[in-house]
Protein backbone atom coordinates (compact mmCIF):
# COMPACT_ATOMS: atom_id res chain seq x y z
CA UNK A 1 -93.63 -153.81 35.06
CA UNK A 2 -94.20 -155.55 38.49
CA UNK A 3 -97.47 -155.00 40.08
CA UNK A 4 -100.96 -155.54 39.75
CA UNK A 5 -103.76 -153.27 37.76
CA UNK A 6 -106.12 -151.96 39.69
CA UNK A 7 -110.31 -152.15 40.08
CA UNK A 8 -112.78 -150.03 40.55
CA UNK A 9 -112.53 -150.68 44.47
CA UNK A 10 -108.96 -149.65 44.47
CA UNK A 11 -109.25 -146.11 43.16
CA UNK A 12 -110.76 -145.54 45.99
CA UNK A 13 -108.75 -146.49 48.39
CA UNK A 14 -107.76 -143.86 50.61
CA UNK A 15 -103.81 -144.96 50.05
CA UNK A 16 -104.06 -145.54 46.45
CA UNK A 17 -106.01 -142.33 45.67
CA UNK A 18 -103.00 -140.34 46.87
CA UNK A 19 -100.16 -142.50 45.04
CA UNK A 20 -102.34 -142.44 41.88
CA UNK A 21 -102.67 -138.17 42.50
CA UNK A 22 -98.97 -137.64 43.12
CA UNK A 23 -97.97 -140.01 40.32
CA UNK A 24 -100.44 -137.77 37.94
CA UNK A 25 -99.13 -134.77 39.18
CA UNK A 26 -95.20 -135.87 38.28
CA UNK A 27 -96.30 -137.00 35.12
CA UNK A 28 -97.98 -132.91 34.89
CA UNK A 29 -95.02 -131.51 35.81
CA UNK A 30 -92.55 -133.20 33.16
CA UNK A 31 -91.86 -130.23 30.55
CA UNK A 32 -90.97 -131.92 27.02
CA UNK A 33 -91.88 -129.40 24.60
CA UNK A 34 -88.52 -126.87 24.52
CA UNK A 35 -89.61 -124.06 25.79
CA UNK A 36 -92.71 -124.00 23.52
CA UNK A 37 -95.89 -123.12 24.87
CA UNK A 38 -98.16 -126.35 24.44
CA UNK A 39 -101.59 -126.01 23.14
CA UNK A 40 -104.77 -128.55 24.04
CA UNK A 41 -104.71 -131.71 22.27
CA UNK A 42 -108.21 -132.17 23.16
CA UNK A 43 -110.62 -130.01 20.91
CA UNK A 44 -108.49 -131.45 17.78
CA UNK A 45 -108.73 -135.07 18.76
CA UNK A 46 -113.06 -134.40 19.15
CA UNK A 47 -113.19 -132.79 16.46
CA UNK A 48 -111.55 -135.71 14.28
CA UNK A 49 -113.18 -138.71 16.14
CA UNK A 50 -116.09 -136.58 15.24
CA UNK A 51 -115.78 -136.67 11.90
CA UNK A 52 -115.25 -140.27 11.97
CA UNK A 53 -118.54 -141.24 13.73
CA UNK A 54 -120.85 -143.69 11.38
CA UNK A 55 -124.80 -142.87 11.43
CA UNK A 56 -125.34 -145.89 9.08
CA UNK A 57 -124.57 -149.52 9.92
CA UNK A 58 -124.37 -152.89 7.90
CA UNK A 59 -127.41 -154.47 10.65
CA UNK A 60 -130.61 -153.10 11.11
CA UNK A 61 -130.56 -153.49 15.09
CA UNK A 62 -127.72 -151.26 15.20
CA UNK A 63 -129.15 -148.39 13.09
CA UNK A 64 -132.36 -148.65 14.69
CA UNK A 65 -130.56 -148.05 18.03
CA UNK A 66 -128.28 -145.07 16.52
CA UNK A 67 -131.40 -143.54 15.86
CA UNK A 68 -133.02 -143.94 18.69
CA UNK A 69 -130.54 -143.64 21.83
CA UNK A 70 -128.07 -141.46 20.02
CA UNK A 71 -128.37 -138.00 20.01
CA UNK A 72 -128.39 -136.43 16.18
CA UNK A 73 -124.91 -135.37 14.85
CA UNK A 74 -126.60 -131.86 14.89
CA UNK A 75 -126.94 -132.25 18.30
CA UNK A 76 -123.87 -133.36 19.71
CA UNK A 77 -121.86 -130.83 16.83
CA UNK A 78 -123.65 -128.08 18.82
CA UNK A 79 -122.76 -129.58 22.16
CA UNK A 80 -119.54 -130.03 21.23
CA UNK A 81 -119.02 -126.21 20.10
CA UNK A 82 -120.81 -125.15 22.97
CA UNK A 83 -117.97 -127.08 25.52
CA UNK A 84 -115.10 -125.82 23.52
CA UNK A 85 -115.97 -122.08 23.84
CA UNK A 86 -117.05 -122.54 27.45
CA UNK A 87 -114.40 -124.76 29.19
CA UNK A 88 -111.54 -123.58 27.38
CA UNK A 89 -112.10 -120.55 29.52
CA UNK A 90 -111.79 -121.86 32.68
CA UNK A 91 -108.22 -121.09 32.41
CA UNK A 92 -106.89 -125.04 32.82
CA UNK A 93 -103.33 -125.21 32.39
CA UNK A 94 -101.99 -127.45 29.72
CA UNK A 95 -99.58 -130.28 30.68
CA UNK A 96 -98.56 -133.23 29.69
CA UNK A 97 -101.32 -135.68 30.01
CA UNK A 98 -102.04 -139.97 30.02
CA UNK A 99 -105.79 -139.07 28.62
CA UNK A 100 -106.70 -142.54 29.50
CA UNK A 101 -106.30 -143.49 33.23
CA UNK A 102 -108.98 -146.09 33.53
CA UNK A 103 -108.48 -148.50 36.56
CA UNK A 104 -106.23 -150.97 34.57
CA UNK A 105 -103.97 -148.75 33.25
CA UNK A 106 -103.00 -147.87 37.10
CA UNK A 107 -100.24 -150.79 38.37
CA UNK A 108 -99.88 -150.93 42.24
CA UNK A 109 -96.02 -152.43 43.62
CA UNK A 110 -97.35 -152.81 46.57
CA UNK A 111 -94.22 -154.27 47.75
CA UNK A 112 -92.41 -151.11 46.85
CA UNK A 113 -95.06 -148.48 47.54
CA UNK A 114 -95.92 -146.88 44.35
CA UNK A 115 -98.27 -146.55 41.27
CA UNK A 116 -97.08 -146.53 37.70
CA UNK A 117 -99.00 -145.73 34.92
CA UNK A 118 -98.92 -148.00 30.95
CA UNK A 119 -100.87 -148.06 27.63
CA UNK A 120 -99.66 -143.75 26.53
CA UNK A 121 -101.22 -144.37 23.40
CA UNK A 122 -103.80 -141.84 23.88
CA UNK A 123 -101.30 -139.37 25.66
CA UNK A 124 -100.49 -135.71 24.50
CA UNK A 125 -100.42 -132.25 26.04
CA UNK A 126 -104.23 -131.63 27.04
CA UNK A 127 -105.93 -129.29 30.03
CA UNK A 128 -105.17 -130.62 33.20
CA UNK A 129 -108.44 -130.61 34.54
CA UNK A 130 -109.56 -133.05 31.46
CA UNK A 131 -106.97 -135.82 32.45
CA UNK A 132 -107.91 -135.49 36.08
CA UNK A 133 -111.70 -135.74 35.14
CA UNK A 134 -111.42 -138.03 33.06
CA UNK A 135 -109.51 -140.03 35.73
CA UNK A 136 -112.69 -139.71 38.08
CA UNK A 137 -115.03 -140.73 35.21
CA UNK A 138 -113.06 -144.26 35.02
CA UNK A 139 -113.95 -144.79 38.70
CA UNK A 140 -117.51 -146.15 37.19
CA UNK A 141 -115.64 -148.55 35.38
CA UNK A 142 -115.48 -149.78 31.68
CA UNK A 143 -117.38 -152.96 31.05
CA UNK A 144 -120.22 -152.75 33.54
CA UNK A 145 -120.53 -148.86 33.86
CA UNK A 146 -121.95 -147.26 37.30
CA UNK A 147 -122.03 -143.86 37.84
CA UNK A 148 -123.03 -144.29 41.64
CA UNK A 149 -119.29 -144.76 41.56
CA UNK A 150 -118.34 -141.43 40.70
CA UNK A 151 -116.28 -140.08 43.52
CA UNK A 152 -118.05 -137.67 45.95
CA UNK A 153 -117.12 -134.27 46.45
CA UNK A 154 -115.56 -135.02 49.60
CA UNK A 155 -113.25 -137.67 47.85
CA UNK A 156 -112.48 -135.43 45.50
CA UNK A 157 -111.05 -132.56 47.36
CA UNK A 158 -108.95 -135.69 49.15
CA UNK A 159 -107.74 -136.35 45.79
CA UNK A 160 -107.15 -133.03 44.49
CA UNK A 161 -105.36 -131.39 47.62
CA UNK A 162 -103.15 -134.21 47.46
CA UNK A 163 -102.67 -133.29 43.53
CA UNK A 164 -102.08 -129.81 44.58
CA UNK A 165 -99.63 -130.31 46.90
CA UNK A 166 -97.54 -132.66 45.01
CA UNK A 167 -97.63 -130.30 41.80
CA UNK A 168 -96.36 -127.80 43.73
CA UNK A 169 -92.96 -129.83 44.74
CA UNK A 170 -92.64 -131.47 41.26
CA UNK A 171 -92.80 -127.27 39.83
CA UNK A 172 -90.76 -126.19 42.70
CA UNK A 173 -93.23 -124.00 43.93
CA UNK A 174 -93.18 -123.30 48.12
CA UNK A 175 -96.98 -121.86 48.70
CA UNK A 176 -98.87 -124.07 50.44
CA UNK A 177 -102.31 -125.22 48.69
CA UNK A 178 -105.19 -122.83 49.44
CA UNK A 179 -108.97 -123.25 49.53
CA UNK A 180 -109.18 -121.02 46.38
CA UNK A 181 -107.09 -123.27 44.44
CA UNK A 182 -108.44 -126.46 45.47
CA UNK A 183 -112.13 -125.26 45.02
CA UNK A 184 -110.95 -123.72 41.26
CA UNK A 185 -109.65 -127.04 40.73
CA UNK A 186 -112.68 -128.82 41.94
CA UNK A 187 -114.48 -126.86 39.62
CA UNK A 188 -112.90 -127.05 36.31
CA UNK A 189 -112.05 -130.74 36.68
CA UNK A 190 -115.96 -131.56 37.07
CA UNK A 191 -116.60 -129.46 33.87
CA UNK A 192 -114.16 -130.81 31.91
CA UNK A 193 -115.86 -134.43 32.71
CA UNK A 194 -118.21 -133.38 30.11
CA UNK A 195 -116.08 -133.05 27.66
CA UNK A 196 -114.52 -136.84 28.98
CA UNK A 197 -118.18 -138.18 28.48
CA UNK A 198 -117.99 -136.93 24.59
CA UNK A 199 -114.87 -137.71 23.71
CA UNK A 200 -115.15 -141.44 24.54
CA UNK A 201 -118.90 -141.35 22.89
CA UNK A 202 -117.28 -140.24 19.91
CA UNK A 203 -115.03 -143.40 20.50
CA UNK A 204 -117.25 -146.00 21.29
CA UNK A 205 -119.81 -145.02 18.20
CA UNK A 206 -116.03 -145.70 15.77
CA UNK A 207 -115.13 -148.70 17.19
CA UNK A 208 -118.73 -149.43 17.02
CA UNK A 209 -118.49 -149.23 13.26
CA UNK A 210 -115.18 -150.92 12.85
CA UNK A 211 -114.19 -153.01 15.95
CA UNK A 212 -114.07 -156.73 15.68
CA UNK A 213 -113.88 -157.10 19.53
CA UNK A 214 -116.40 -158.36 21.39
CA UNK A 215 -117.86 -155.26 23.10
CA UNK A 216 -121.07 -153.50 23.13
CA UNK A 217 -119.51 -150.39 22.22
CA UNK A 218 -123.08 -148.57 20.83
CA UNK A 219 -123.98 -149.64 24.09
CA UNK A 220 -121.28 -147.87 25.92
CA UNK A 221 -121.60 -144.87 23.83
CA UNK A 222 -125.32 -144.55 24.54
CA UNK A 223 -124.03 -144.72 28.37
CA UNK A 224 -121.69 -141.94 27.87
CA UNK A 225 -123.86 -139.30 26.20
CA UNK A 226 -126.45 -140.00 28.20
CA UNK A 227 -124.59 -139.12 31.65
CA UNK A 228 -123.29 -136.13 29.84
CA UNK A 229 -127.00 -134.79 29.33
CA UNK A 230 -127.69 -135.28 33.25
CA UNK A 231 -124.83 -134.43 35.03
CA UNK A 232 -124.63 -131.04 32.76
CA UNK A 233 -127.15 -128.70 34.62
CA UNK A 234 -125.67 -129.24 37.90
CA UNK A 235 -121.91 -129.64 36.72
CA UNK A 236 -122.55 -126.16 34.40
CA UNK A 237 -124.12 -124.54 38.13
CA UNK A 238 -120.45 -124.52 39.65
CA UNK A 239 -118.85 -121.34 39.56
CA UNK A 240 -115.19 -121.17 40.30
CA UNK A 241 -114.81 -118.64 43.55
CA UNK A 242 -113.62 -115.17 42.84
């Protein structure tokens, strides 16, 4: 595929944010499951990364830091029961979804004007508002992680109305995008973040167990879980408008 992954920098691009939402919203709109109504990949997946997380490593360092700057299985069990039975009420609609659209799985043509998006591996029908989160959760980046890079509300509803508005042509559907939709939207996607910040923790904390690249992934985990537990209070304090 011609083109050039992006950065961090580049999601936030006024240009590239709106390729990158239409090209998520296309991808939204494909229907490939015959008529069947899709359910959530999402709970399933946690659920069996879950059971896969090690509490015991080979080194000492690494099960001294477990202990310490990882949150008790207990604990993040109950977390994780607690997101299930709240955001799967926030009536998301399920769609096909990447489930991993960090900045390098995004390739720019900027000779012909679009975004294309590689590396499905982790793809499968999930709540829309989880891919889209997730989406914003990459803008912090992978290796170096900063969540100053979050996008801002006001980026977001950029982002989102420009989501909106191309879902609505891929579905064929003629109503213009209102403020009650694109608030909604605002809404659930910054709850289901959460769930973006666990799902990778449960990741990292695997491939910290059984990974032979060279990657702090502990580390990363510890990042994860940790911006879960602050941006909760104020993420949980958004209502979606009646």
């Amino acid at each position: 595929m011609q083109g050039d992954a992006l950065g961090t920098q580049d999601v936030r691009d006024p240009v590239l944010l709106r390729l990158i939402a239409t090209e998520m919203a296309r991808i939204h709109a494909i229907h490939a499951h015959n008529g069947c109504i899709p359910k959530p990949n999402l709970w399933i997946k946690m659920r069996k990364y879950f059971s896969l997380v090690a509490t015991e490593f080979t080194d000492q360092a690494s099960n001294t830091r477990i202990r310490e700057e990882v949150p008790s299985k207990e604990v993040l069990e109950k977390e994780m029961a607690w997101m299930k039975e709240h955001l799967s009420q926030l009536g998301s609609p399920v769609v096909l979804c990447h489930n991993d659209l960090l900045c390098k799985n995004i390739i720019h043509n900027l000779k012909e004007g679009y975004v294309r998006f590689i590396d499905y591996e982790y793809s499968s029908y999930n709540y829309q508002a989880f891919d889209i989160g997730n989406h914003f959760n990459e803008f912090a980046g992978m290796s170096e992680l900063d969540y100053a890079l979050y996008p801002s509300r006001e980026l977001q509803l950029d982002w989102l109305h420009t989501y909106l508005k191309a879902y609505k042509r891929f579905t064929k559907k003629v109503e213009d995008v209102s403020q009650r939709e694109l608030e909604t939207l605002y809404v659930q996607v910054n709850k289901f973040s959460l769930a973006s910040h666990f799902f990778w923790g449960f990741w990292a904390l695997i491939q910290a167990k059984y990974s032979s690249i060279d990657f702090d992934f502990l580390g990363y985990a510890v990042l994860r879980f940790d911006q879960y537990f602050k941006t909760k209070p104020n993420v949980m304090a958004l209502k979606i408008p009646e």
